[in-house]
Protein backbone atom coordinates (compact mmCIF):
# COMPACT_ATOMS: atom_id res chain seq x y z
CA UNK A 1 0.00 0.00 0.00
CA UNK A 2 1.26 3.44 -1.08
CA UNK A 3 2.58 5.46 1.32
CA UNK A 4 1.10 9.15 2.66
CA UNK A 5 2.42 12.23 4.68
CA UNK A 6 0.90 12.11 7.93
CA UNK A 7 -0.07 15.48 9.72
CA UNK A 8 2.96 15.85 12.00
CA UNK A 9 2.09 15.51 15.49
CA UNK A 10 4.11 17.91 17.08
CA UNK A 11 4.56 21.85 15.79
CA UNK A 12 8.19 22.59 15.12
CA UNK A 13 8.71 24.35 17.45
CA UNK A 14 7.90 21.96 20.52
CA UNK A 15 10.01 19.69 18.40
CA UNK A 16 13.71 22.09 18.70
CA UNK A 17 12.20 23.41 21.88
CA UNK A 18 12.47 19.33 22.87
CA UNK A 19 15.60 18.71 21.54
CA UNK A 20 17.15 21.67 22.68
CA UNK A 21 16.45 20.73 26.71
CA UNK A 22 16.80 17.25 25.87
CA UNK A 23 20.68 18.25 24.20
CA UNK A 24 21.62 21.04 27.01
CA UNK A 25 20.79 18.33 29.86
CA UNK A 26 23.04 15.65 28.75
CA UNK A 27 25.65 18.35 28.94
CA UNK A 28 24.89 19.17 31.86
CA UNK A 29 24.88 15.88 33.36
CA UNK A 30 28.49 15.40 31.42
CA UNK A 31 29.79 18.18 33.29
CA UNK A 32 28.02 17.14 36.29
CA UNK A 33 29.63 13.81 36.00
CA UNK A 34 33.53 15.10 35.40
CA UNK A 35 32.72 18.02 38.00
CA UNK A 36 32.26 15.55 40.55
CA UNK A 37 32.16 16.99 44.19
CA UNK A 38 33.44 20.41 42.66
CA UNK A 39 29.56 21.39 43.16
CA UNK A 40 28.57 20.68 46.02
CA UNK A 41 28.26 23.40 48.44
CA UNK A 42 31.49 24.06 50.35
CA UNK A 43 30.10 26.00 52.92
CA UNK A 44 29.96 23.66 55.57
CA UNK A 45 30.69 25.70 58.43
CA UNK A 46 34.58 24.49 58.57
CA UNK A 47 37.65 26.20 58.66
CA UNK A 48 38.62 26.69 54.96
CA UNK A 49 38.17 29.25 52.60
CA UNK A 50 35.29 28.38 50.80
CA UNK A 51 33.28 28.40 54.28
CA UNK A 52 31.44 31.64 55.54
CA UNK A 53 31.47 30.37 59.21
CA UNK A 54 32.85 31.98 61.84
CA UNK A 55 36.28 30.00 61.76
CA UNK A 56 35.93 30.19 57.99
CA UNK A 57 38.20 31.96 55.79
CA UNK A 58 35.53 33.48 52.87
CA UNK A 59 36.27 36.96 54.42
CA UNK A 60 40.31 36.49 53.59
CA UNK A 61 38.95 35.77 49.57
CA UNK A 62 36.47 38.74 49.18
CA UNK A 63 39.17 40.78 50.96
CA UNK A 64 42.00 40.04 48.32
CA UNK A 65 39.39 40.51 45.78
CA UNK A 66 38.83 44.02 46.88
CA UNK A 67 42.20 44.29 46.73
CA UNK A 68 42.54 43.48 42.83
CA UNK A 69 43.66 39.85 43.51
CA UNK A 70 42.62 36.91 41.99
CA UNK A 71 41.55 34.46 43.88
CA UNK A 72 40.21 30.58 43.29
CA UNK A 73 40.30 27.12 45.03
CA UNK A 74 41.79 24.32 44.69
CA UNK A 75 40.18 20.94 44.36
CA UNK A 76 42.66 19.36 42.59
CA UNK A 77 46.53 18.70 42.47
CA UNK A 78 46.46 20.43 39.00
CA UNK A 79 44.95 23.63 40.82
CA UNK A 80 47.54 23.27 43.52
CA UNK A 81 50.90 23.59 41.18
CA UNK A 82 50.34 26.48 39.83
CA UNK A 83 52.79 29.68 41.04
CA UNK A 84 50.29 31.30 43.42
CA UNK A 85 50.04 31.77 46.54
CA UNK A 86 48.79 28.58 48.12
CA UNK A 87 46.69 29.02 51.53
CA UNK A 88 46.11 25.74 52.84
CA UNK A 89 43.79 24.82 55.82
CA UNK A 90 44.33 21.20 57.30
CA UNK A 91 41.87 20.04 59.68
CA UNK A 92 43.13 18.42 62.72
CA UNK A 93 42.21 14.77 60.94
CA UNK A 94 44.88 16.00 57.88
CA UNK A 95 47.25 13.49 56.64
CA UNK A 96 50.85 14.86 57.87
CA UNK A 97 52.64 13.08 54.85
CA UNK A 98 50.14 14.41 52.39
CA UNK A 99 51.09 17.73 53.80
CA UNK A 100 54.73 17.12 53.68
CA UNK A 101 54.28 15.95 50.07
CA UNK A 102 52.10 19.18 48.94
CA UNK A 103 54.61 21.15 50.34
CA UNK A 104 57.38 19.60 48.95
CA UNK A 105 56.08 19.24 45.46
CA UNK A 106 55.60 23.30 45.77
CA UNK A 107 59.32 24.29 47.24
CA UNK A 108 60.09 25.23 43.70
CA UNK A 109 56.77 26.34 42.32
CA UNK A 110 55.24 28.73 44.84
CA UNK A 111 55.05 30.02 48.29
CA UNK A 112 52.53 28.28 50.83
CA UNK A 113 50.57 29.73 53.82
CA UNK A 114 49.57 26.86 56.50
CA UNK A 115 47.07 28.21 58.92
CA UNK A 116 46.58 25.67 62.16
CA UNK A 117 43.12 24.88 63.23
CA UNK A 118 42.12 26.41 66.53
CA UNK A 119 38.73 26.02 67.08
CA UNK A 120 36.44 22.85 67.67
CA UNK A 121 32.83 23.94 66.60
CA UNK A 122 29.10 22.83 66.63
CA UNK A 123 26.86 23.31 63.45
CA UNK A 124 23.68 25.26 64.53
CA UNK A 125 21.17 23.67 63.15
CA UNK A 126 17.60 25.30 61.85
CA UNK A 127 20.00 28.39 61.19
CA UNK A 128 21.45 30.00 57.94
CA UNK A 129 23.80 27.04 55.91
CA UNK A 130 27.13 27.07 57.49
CA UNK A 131 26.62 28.93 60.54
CA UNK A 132 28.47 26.89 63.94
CA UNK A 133 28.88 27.98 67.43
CA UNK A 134 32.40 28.04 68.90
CA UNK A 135 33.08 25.59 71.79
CA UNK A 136 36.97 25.72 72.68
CA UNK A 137 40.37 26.73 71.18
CA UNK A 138 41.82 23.10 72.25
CA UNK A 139 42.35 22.33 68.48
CA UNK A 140 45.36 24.94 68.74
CA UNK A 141 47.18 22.78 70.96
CA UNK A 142 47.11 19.24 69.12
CA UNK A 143 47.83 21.60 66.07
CA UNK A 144 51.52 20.80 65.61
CA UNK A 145 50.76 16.93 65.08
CA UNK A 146 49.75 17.72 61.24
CA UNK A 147 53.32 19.24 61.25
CA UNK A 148 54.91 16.31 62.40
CA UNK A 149 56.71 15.29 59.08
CA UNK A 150 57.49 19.03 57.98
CA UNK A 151 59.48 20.57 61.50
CA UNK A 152 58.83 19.61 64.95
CA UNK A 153 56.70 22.12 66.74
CA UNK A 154 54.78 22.95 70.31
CA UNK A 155 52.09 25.61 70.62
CA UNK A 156 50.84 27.06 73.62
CA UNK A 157 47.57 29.84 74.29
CA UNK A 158 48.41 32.81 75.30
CA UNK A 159 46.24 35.73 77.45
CA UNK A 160 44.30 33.19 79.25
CA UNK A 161 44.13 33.26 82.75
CA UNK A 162 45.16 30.56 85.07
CA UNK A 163 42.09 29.91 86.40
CA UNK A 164 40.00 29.42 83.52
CA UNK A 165 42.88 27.85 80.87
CA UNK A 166 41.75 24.60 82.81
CA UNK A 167 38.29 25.76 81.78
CA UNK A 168 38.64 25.47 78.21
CA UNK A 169 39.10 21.82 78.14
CA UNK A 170 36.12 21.16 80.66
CA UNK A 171 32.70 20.46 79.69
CA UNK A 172 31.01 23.61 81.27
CA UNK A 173 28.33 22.72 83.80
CA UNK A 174 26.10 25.53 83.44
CA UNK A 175 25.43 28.42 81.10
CA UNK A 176 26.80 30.92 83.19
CA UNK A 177 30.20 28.76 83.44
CA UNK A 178 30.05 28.18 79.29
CA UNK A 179 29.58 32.42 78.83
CA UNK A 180 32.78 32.61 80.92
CA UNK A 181 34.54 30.56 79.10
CA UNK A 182 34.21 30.87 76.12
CA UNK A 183 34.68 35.03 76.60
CA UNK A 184 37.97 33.89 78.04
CA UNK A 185 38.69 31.50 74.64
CA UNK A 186 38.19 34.88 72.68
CA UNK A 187 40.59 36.17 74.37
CA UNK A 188 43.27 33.64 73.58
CA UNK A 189 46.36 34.17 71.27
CA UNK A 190 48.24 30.93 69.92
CA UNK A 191 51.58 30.89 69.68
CA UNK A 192 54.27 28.34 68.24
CA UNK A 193 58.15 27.09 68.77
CA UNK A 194 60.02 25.36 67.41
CA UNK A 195 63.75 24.46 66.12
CA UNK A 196 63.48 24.94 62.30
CA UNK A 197 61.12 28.04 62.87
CA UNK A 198 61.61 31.76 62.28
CA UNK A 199 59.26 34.43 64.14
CA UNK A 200 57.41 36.67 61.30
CA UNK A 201 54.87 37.75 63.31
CA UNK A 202 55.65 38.06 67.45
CA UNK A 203 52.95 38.42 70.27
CA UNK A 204 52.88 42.24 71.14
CA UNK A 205 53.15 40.96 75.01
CA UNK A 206 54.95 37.46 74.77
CA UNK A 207 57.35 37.68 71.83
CA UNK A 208 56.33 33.95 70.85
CA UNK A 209 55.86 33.69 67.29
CA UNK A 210 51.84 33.68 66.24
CA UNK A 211 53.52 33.00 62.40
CA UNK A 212 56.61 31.75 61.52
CA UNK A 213 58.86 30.38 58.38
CA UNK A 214 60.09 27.31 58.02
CA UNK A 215 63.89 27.27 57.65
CA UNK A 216 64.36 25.12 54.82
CA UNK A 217 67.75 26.67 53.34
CA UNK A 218 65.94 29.24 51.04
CA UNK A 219 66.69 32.75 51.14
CA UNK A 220 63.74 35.10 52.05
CA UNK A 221 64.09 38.61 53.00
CA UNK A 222 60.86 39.82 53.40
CA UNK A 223 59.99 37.37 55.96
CA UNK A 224 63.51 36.79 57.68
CA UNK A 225 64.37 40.23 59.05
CA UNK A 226 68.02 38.47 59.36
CA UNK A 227 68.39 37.83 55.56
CA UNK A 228 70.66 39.54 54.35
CA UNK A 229 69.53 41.91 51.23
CA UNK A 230 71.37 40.21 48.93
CA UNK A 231 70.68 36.54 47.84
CA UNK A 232 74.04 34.76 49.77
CA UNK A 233 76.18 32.07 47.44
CA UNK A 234 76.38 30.05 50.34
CA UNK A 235 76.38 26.20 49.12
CA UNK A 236 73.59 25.41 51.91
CA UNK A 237 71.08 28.38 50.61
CA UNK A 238 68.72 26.90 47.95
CA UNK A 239 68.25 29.66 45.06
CA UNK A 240 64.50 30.06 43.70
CA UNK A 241 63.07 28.02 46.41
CA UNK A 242 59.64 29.67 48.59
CA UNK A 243 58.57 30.12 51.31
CA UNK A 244 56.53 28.12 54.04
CA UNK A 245 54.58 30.26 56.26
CA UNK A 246 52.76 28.85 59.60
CA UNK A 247 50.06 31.02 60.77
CA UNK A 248 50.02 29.67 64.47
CA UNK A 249 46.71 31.68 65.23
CA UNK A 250 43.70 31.17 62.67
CA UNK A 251 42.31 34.33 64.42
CA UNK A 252 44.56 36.26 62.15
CA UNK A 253 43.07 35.78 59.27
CA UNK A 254 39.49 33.72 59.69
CA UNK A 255 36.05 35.36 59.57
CA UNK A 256 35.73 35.51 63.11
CA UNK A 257 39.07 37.90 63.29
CA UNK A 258 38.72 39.90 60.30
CA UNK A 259 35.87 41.78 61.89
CA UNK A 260 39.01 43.78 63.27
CA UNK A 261 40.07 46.20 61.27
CA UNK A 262 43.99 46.13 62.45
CA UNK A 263 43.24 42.17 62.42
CA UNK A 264 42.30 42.76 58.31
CA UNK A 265 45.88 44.96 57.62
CA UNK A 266 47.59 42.45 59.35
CA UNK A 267 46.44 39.42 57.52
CA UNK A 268 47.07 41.52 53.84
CA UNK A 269 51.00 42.46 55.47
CA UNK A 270 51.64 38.38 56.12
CA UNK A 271 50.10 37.78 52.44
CA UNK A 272 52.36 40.25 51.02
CA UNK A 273 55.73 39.15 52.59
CA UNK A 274 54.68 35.69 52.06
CA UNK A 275 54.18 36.09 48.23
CA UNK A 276 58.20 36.26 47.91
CA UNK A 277 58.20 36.56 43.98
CA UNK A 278 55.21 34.25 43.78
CA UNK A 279 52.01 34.65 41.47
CA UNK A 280 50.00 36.98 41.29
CA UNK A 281 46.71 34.98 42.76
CA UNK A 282 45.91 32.93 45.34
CA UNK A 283 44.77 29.72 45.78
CA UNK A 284 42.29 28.19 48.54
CA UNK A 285 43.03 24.52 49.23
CA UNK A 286 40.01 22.60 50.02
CA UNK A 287 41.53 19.19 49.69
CA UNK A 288 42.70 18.82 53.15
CA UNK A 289 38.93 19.82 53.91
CA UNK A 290 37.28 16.31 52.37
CA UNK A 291 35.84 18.55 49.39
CA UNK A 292 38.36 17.57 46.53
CA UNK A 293 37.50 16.38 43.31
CA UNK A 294 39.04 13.80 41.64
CA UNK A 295 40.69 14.08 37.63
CA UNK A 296 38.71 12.31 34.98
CA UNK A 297 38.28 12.09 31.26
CA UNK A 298 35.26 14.00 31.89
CA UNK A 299 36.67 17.04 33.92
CA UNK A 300 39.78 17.33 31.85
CA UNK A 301 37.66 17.40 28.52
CA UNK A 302 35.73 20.58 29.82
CA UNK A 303 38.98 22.21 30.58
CA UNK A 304 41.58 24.16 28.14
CA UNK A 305 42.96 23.08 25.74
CA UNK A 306 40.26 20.09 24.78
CA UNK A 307 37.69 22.56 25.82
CA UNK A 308 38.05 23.67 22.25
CA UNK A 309 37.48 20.31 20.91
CA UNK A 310 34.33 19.35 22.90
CA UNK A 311 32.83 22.76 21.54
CA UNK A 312 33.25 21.70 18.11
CA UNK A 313 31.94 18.14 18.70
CA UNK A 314 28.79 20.13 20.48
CA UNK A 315 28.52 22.83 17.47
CA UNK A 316 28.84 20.06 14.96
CA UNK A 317 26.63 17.78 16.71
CA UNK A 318 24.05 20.51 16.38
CA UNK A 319 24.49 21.04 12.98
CA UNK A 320 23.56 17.35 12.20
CA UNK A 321 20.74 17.11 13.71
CA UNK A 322 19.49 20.18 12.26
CA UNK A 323 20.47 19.35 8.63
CA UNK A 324 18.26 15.98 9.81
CA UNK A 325 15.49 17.93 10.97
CA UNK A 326 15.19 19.91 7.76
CA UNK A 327 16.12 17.46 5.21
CA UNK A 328 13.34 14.27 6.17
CA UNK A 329 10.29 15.90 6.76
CA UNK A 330 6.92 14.96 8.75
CA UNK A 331 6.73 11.51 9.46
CA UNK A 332 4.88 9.11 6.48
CA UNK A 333 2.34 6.51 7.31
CA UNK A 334 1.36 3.64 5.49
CA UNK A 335 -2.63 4.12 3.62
CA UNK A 336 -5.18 2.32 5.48
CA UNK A 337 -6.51 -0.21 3.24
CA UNK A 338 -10.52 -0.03 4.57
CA UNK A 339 -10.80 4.35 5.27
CA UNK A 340 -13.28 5.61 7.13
CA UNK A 341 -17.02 7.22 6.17
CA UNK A 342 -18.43 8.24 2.92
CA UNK A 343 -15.90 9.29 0.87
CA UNK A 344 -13.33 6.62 2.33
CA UNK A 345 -16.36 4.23 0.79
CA UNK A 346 -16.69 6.07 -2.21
CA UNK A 347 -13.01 6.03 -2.88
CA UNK A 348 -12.46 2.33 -2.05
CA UNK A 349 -15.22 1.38 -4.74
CA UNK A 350 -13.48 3.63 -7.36
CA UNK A 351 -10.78 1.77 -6.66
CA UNK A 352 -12.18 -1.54 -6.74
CA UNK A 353 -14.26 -0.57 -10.22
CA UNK A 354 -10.74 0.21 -11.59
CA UNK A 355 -8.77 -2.38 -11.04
CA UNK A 356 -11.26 -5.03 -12.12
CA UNK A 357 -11.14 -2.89 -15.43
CA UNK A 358 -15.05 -1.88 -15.13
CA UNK A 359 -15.04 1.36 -15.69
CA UNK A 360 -17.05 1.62 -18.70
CA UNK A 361 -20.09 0.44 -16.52
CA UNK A 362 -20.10 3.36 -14.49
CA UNK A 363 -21.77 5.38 -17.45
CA UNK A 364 -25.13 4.01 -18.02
CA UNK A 365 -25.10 3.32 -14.02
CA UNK A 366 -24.66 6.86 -13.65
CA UNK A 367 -27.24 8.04 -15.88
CA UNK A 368 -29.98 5.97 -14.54
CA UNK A 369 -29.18 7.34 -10.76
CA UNK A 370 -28.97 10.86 -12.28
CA UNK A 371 -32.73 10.38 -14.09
CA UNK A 372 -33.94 9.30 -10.40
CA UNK A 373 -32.92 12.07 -8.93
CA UNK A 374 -34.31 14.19 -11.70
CA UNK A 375 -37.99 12.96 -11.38
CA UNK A 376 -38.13 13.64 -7.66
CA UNK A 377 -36.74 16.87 -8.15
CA UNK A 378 -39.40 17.25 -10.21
CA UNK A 379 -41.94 15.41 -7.87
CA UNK A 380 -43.03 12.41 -10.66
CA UNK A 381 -44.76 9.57 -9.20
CA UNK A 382 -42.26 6.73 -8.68
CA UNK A 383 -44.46 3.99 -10.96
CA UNK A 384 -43.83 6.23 -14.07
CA UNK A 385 -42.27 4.52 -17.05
CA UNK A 386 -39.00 5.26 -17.68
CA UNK A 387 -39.55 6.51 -21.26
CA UNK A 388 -42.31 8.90 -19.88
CA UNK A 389 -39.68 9.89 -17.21
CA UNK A 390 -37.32 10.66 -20.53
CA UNK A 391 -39.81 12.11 -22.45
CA UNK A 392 -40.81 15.19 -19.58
CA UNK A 393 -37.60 15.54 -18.58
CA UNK A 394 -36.65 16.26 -22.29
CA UNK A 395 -39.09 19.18 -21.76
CA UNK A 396 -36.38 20.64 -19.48
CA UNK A 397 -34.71 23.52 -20.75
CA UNK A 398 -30.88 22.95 -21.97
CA UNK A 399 -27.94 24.05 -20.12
CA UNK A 400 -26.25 27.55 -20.43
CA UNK A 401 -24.07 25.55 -23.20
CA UNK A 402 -27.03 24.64 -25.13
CA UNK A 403 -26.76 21.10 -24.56
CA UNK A 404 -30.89 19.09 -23.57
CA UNK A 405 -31.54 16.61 -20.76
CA UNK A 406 -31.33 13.99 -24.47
CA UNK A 407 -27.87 14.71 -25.38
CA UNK A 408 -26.37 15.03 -22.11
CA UNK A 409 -27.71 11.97 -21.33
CA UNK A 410 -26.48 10.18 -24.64
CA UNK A 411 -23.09 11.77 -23.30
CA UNK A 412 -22.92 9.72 -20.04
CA UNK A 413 -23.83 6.49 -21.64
CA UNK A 414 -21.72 6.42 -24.71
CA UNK A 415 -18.54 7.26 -22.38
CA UNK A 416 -16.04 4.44 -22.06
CA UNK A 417 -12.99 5.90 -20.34
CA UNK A 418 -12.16 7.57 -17.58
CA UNK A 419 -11.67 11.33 -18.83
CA UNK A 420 -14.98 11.16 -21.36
CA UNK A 421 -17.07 9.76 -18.17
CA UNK A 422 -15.67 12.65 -15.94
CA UNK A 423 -16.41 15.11 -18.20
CA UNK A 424 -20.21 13.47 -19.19
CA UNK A 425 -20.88 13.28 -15.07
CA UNK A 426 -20.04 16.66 -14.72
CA UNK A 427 -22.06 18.18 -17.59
CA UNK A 428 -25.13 16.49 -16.61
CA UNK A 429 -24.82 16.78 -12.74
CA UNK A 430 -24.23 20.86 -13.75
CA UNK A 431 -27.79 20.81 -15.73
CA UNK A 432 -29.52 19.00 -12.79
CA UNK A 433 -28.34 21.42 -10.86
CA UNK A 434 -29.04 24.43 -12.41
CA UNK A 435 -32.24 23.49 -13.60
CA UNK A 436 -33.91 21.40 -10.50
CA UNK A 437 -31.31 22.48 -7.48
């Protein structure tokens, strides 16, 4: 059976509008896939510098920002060897030898800032994402053990008093003893010691060292006020190597101290003598913070340089499908072979007529129905003869072309093919009617 165009279901519109979400949300879930954790949320109320928390370090990144600098974070190893300044934020669960291996793999590549936990939180729940409630500054002092394969270091609180530094390590039995405390925790100052460690920053009352430099044989004089100005050619001193700061007291530069104005310059001064030559960004680790991702086909395909290549896959992609669209239009259905109603009857009889090669019947068949119709047009009783019936509808006037009821009806019965019996049928139906309606 022949085939027909079927009225297309769907406007053309709703068909791109289709394709077009159907096409953007499998790239989306591609980059979904090869982003891995890189979107989830980082604000998670610890101490890193994607978090907005109190002990957070967001306010250190809008800061720079302000100041011109570009800053990003690092979920990745390939994010953490580039030449900027690397801020890293262990957690007091950190791996000391993955530490001692970032650090290592960056002695040539760029300076590093370590900042020490200090303070052991609670998430408030039912609050604004991210927000905690500071408990005790206890982390400070089990700090050092994440330095443990870099230098060998002891820290110690400072501006506490002696009867409540006991206090801080205490479960507090009431609220009143809890308000005390922790109003004397805000008042603490960390500092650190240690044998391989250089004071950059001293306590105004203690002289301890609240940040320090490793002394790993490089030669840095904006950090070591004992440097001399010029690089020395000593064999022990390391040319082109950077620093390793260790910010003792997170105070310095999380959320919760950069509310202070002179705590703000400070943290900028300590960036600035820590950059040593470096890049000209900085970079947030968040991989000692459980919210790395890891490197896939997927992730490096939407990064430079095969960024370029996925585009072109995507553009070209697109172009296919809409050369497809255009070229093979609405769909085609196959013909029924029974239709439906009067003209799906009428047709299939036509049909029928012809290929049993009967066509020349339809003539005189034709001519006969159109004399029925005739005489009750023209109200004759139904028992009338048939030549009477001829005979007063002969006294019918003829057509506008001149032609009678006689010779249009010797017309439709001398026709034998199909264009003669056409033409015969639709010169007498015209006189019936014109003449009867």
């Amino acid at each position: 059976m022949a085939a027909e165009t079927s009225p297309n279901p769907f406007a053309r519109g709703a068909v791109l509008l289709m394709f077009a979400i159907g096409f953007a949300a499998f790239i989306a879930l591609l980059y979904a896939l090869g982003a891995g954790g890189a979107l989830r949320s980082a604000n998670n109320g610890q101490a890193h510098g994607a978090s907005s928390s109190l002990v957070g370090y967001s306010a250190l990144a809008h800061l720079l920002e302000k100041t011109g600098t570009r800053v990003s974070y690092g979920r990745n190893p390939a994010a953490l060897s580039q030449q900027d300044l690397l801020i890293v934020t262990p957690q007091l669960g950190s791996d000391p030898e993955e530490l001692q291996a970032m650090v290592e793999q960056r002695a040539f590549t760029g300076p590093t800032i370590i900042i020490l936990p200090k303070w052991q939180v609670t998430p408030l729940q039912g609050l604004e994402q991210g927000w905690v409630q500071l408990e005790s500054p206890y982390l400070a002092l089990q700090a050092p053990q994440i330095l443990s394969r870099l230098v060998t270091a002891k820290t110690r609180l400072e501006g506490v008093d002696n009867r409540f530094a006991s206090m801080l390590f205490e479960q507090p039995e009431n609220a009143d003893q809890k308000k005390a405390m922790l109003k004397q925790a805000l008042k603490s100052r960390v500092t650190i010691s240690g044998d391989r460690l250089t004071t950059v920053l001293a306590d105004s009352r203690t002289g301890a060292a609240r940040v320090a430099l490793i002394q790993d044989g490089g030669w840095y004089p904006s950090l070591d006020p004992d440097a001399p100005d010029e690089a020395p050619q000593a064999p022990g001193v390391q040319q082109g190597r950077y620093p390793v700061v260790i910010v003792a007291d997170a105070d310095l530069m999380n959320n919760l101290g950069l509310a202070n104005r002179k705590t703000a310059e400070l943290a900028l001064n300590i960036i600035d003598s820590a950059w040593s030559g470096g890049g000209e960004g900085v970079v947030f680790d968040l991989t000692q913070n459980g919210l790395g991702a890891s490197e896939n086909l997927l992730s490096v395909a939407f990064r430079p340089p095969f960024v370029g290549a996925v585009a072109s896959l995507v553009l070209a992609a697109i172009a296919f499908a809409w050369m497809a669209f255009f070229r093979f239009g609405p769909p085609l259905s196959e013909e029924r072979p029974f239709g439906f109603g009067k003209s799906a009857l009428v047709k299939g009889s036509a049909g029928l007529v012809r290929r049993l090669g009967r066509e020349h019947l339809i003539g005189p068949a034709y001519a006969d129905l159109l004399r029925d119709r005739a005489a009750r047009a023209l109200g004759l009783p139904p028992s009338l003869p048939v030549d009477e019936i001829d005979a007063r509808l002969a006294l019918v006037p003829a057509d506008e072309s001149g032609r009678s009821y006689d010779a249009l009806l010797n017309d439709m019965r001398s026709a034998r093919d199909r264009p003669a019996i056409a033409a015969a049928a639709r010169a007498l139906h015209g006189w019936k009617k014109e003449r009867m309606g």
